[in-house]
PDB file of N, CA and C in Angstrom:
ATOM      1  N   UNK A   1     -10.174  -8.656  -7.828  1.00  0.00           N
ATOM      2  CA  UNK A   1      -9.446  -7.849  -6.869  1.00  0.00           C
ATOM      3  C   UNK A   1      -9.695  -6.389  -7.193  1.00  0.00           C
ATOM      4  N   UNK A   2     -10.196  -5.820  -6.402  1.00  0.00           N
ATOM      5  CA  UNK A   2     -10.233  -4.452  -6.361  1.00  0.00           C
ATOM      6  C   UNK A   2      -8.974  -3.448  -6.072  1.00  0.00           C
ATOM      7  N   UNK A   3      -8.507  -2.847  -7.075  1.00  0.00           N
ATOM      8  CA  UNK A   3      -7.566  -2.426  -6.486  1.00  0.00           C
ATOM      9  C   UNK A   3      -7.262  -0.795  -5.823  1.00  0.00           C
ATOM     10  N   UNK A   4      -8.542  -0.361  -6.357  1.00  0.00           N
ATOM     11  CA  UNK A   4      -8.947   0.952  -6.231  1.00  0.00           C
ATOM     12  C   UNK A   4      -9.141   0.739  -4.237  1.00  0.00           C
ATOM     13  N   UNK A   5      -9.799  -0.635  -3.804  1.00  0.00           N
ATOM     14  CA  UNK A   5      -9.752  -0.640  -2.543  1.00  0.00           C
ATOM     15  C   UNK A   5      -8.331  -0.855  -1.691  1.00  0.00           C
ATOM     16  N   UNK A   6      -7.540  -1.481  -2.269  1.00  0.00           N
ATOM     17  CA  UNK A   6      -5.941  -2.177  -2.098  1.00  0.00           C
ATOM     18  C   UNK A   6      -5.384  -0.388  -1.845  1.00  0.00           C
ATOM     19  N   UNK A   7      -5.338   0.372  -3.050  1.00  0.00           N
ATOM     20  CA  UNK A   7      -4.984   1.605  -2.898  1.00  0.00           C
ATOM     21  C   UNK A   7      -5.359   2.442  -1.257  1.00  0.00           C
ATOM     22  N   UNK A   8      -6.841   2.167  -1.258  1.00  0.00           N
ATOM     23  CA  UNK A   8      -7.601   3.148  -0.208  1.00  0.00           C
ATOM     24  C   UNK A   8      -6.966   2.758   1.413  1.00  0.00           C
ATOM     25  N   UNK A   9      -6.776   1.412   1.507  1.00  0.00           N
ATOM     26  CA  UNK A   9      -6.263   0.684   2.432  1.00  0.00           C
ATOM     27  C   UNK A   9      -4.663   1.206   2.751  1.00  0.00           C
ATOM     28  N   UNK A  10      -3.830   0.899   1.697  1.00  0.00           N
ATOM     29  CA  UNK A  10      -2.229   1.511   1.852  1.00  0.00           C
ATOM     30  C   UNK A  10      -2.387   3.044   2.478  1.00  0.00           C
ATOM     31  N   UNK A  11      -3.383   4.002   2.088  1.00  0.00           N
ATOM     32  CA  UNK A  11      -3.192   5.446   2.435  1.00  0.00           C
ATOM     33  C   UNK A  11      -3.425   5.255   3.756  1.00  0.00           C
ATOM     34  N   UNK A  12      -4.963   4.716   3.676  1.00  0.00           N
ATOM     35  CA  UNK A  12      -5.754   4.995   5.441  1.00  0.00           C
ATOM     36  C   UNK A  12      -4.432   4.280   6.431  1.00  0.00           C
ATOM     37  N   UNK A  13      -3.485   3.089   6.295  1.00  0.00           N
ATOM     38  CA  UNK A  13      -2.720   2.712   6.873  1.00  0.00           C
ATOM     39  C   UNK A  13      -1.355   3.794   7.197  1.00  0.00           C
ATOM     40  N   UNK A  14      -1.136   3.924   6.041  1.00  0.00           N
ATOM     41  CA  UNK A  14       0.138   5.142   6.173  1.00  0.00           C
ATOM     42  C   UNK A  14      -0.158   6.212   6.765  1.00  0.00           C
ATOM     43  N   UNK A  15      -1.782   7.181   6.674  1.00  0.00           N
ATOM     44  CA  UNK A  15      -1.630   8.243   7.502  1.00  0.00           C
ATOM     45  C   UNK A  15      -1.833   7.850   8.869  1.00  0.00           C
ATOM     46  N   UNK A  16      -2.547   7.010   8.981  1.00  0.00           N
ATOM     47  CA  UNK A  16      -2.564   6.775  10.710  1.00  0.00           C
ATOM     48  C   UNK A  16      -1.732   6.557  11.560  1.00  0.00           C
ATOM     49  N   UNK A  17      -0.620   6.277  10.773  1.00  0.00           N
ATOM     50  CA  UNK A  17       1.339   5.520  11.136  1.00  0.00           C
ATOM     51  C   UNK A  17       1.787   7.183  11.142  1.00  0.00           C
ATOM     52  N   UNK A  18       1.296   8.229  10.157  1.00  0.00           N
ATOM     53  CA  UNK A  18       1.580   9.096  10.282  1.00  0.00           C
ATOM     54  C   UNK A  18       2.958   9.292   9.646  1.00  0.00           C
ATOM     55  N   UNK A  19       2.979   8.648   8.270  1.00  0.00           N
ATOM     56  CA  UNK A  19       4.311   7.868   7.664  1.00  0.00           C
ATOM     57  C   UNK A  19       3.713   9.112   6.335  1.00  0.00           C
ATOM     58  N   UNK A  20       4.811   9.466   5.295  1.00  0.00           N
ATOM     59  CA  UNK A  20       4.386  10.189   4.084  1.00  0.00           C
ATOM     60  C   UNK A  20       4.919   9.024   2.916  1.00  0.00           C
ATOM     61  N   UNK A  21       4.337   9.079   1.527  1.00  0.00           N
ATOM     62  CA  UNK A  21       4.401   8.511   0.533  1.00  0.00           C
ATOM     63  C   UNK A  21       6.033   8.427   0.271  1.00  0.00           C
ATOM     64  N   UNK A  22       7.265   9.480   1.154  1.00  0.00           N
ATOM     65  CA  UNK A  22       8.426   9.064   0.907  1.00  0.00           C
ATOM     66  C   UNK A  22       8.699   8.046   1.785  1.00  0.00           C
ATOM     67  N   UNK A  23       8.240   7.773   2.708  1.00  0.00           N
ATOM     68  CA  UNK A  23       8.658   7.103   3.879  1.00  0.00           C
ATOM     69  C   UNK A  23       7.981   5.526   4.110  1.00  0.00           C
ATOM     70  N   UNK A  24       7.143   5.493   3.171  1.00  0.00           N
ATOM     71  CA  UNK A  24       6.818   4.383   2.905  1.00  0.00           C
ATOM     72  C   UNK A  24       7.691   3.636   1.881  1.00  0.00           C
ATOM     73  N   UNK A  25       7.802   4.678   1.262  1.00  0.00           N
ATOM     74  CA  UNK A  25       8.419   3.779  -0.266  1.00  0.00           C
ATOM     75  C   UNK A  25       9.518   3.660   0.015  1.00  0.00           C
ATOM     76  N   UNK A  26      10.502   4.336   0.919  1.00  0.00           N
ATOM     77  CA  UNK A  26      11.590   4.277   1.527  1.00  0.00           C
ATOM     78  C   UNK A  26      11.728   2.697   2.194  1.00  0.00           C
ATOM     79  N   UNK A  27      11.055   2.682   3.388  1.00  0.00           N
ATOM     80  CA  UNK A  27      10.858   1.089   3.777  1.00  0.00           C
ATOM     81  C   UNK A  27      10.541   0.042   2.705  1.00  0.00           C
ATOM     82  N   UNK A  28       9.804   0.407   2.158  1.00  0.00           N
ATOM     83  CA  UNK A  28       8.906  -0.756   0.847  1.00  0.00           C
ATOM     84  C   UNK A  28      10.418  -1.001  -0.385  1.00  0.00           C
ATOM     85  N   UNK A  29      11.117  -0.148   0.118  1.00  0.00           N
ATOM     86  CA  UNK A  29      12.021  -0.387  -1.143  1.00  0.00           C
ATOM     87  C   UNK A  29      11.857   0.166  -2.745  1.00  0.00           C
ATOM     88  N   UNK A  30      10.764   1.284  -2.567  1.00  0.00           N
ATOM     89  CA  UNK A  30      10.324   1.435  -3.982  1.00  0.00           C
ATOM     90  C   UNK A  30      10.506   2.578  -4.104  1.00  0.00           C
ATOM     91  N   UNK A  31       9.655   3.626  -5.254  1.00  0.00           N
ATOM     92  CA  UNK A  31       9.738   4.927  -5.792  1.00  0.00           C
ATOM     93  C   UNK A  31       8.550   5.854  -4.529  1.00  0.00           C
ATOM     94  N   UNK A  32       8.432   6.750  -4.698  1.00  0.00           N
ATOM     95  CA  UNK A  32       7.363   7.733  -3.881  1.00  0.00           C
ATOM     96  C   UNK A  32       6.359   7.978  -5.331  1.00  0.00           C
ATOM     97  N   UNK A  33       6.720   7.961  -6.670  1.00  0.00           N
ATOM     98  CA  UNK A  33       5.617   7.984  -7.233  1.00  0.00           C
ATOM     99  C   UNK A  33       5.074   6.401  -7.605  1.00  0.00           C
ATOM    100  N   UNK A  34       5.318   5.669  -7.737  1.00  0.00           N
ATOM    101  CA  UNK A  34       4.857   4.326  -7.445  1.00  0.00           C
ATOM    102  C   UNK A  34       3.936   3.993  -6.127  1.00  0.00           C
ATOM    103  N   UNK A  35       4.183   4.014  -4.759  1.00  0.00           N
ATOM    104  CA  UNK A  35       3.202   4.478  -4.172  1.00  0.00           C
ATOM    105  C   UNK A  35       2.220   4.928  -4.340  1.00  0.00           C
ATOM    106  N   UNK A  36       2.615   6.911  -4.954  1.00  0.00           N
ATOM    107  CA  UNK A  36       1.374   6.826  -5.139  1.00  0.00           C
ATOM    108  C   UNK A  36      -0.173   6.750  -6.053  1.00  0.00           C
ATOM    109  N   UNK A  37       1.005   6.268  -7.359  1.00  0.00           N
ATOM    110  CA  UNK A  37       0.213   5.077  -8.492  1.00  0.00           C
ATOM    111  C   UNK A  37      -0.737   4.219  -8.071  1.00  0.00           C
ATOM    112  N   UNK A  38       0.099   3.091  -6.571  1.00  0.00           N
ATOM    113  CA  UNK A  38      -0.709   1.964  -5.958  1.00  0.00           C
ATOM    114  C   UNK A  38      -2.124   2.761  -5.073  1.00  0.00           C
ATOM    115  N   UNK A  39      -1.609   3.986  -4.838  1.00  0.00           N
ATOM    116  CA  UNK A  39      -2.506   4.508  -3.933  1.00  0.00           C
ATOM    117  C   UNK A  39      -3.985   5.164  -4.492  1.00  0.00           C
ATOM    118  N   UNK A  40      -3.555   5.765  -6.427  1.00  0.00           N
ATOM    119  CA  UNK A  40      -4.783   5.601  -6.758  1.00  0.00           C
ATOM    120  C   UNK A  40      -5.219   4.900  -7.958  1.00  0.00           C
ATOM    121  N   UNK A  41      -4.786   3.838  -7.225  1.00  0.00           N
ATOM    122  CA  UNK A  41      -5.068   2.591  -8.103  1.00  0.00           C
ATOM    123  C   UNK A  41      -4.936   2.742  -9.917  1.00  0.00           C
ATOM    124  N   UNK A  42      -3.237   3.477 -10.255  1.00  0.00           N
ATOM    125  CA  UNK A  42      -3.231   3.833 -11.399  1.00  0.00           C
ATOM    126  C   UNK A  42      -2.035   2.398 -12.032  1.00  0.00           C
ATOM    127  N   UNK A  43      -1.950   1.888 -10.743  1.00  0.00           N
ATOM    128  CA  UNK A  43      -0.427   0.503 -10.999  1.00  0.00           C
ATOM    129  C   UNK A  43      -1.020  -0.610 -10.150  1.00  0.00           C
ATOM    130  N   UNK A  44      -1.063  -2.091 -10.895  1.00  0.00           N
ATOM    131  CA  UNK A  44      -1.058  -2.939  -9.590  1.00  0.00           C
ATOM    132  C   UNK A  44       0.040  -3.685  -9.297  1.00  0.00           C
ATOM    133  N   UNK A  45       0.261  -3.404  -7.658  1.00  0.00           N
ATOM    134  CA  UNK A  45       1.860  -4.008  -7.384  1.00  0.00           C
ATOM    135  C   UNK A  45       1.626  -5.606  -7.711  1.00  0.00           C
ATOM    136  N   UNK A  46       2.485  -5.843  -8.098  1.00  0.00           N
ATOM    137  CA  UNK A  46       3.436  -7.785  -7.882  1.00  0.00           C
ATOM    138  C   UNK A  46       3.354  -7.687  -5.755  1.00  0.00           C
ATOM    139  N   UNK A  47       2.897  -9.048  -5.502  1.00  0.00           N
ATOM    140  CA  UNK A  47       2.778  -9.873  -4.336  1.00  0.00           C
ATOM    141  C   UNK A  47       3.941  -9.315  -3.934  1.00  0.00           C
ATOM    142  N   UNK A  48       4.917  -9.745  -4.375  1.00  0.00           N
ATOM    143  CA  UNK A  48       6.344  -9.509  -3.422  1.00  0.00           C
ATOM    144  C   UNK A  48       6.332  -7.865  -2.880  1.00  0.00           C
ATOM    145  N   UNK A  49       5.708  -6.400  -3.478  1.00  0.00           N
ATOM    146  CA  UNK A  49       5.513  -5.316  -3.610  1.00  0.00           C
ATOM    147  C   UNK A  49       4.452  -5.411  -2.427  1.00  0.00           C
ATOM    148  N   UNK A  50       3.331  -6.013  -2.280  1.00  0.00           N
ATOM    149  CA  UNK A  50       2.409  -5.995  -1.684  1.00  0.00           C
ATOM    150  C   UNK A  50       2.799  -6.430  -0.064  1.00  0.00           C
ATOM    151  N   UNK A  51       3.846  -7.381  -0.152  1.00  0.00           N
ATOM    152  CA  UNK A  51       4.167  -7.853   0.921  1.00  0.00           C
ATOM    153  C   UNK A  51       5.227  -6.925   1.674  1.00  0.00           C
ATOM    154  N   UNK A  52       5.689  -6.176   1.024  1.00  0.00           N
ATOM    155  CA  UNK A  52       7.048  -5.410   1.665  1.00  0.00           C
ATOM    156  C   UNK A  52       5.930  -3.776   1.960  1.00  0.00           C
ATOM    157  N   UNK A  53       5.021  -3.336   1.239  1.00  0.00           N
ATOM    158  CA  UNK A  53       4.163  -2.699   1.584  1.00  0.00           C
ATOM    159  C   UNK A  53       3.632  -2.904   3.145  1.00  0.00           C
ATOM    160  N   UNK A  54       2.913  -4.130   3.362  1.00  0.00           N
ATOM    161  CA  UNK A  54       2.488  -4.491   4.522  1.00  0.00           C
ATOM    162  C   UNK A  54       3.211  -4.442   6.001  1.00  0.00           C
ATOM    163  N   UNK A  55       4.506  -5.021   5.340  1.00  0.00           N
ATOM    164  CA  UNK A  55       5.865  -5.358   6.433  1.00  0.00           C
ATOM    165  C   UNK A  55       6.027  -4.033   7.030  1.00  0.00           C
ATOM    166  N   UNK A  56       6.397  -3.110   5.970  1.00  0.00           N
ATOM    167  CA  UNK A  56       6.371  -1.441   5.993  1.00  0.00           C
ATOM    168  C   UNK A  56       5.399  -0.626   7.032  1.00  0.00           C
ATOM    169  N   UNK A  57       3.755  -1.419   6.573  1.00  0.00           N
ATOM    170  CA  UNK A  57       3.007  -0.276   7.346  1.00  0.00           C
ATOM    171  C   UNK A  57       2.668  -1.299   8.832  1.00  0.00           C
ATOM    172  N   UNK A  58       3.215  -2.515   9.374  1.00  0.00           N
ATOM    173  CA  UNK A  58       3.274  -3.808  10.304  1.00  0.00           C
ATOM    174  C   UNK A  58       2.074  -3.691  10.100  1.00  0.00           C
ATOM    175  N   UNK A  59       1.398  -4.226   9.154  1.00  0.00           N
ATOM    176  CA  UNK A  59       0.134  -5.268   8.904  1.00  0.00           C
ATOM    177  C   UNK A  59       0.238  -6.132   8.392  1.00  0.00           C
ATOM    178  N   UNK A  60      -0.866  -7.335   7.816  1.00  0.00           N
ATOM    179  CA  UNK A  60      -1.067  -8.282   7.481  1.00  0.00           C
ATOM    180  C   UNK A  60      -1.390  -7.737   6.008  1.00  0.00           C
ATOM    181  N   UNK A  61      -0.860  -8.689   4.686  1.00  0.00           N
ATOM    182  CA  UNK A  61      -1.177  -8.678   3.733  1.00  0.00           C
ATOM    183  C   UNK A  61      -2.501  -8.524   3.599  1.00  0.00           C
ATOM    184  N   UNK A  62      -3.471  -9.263   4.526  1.00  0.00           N
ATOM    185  CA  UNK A  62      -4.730  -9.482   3.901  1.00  0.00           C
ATOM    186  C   UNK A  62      -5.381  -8.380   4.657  1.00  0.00           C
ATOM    187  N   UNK A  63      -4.871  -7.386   5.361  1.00  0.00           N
ATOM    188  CA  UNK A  63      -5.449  -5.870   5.863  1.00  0.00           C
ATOM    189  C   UNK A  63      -6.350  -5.233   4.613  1.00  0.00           C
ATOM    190  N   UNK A  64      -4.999  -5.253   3.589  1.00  0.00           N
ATOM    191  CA  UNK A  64      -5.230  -4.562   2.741  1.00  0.00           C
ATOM    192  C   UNK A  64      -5.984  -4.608   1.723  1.00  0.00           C
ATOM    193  N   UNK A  65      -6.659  -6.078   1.650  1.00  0.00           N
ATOM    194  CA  UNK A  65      -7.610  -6.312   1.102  1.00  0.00           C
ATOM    195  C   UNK A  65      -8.960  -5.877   1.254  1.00  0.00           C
ATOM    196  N   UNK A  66     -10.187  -5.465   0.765  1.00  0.00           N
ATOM    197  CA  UNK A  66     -11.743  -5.802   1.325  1.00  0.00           C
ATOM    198  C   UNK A  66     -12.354  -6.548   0.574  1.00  0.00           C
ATOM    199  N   UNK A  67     -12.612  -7.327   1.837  1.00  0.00           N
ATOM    200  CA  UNK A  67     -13.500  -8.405   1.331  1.00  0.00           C
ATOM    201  C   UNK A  67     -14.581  -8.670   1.621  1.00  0.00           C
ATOM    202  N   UNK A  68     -15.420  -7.548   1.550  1.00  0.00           N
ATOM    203  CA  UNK A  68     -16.968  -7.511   1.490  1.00  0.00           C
ATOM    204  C   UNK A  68     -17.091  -7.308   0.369  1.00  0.00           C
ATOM    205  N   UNK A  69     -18.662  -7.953   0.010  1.00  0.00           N
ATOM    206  CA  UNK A  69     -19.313  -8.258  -1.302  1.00  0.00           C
ATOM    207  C   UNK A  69     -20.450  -7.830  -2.097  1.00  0.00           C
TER     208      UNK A  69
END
């Protein structure tokens, strides 16, 4: 799992929502520096983190994945 890509994915999602690192973490239930730990890939969230992330930005868990090889 790449998470440096997991990170790149949460941002490109949040600015296009036009949402800031408080306002995510606000929905997600978490910190604003945690965010943006996940964002450069300095923390990797727990599933349950990943999933309330997603819920947050209305995508699919597996958005946030890339899965090219």
């Amino acid at each position: 799992m790449n998470m440096d890509s997991i990170g790149k994915y949460i941002r490109e999602y949040r600015v296009a929502k036009g949402m800031t690192q408080e306002t995510l973490a606000e929905y997600a239930d978490i910190s604003p520096s945690y965010v943006s730990m996940i964002e450069r890939a300095e923390k990797t969230p727990a599933l349950e983190t990943l999933i309330e992330i997603a819920n947050a930005l209305e995508v699919s868990v597996k958005d946030l994945f890339d899965f090219t090889f």
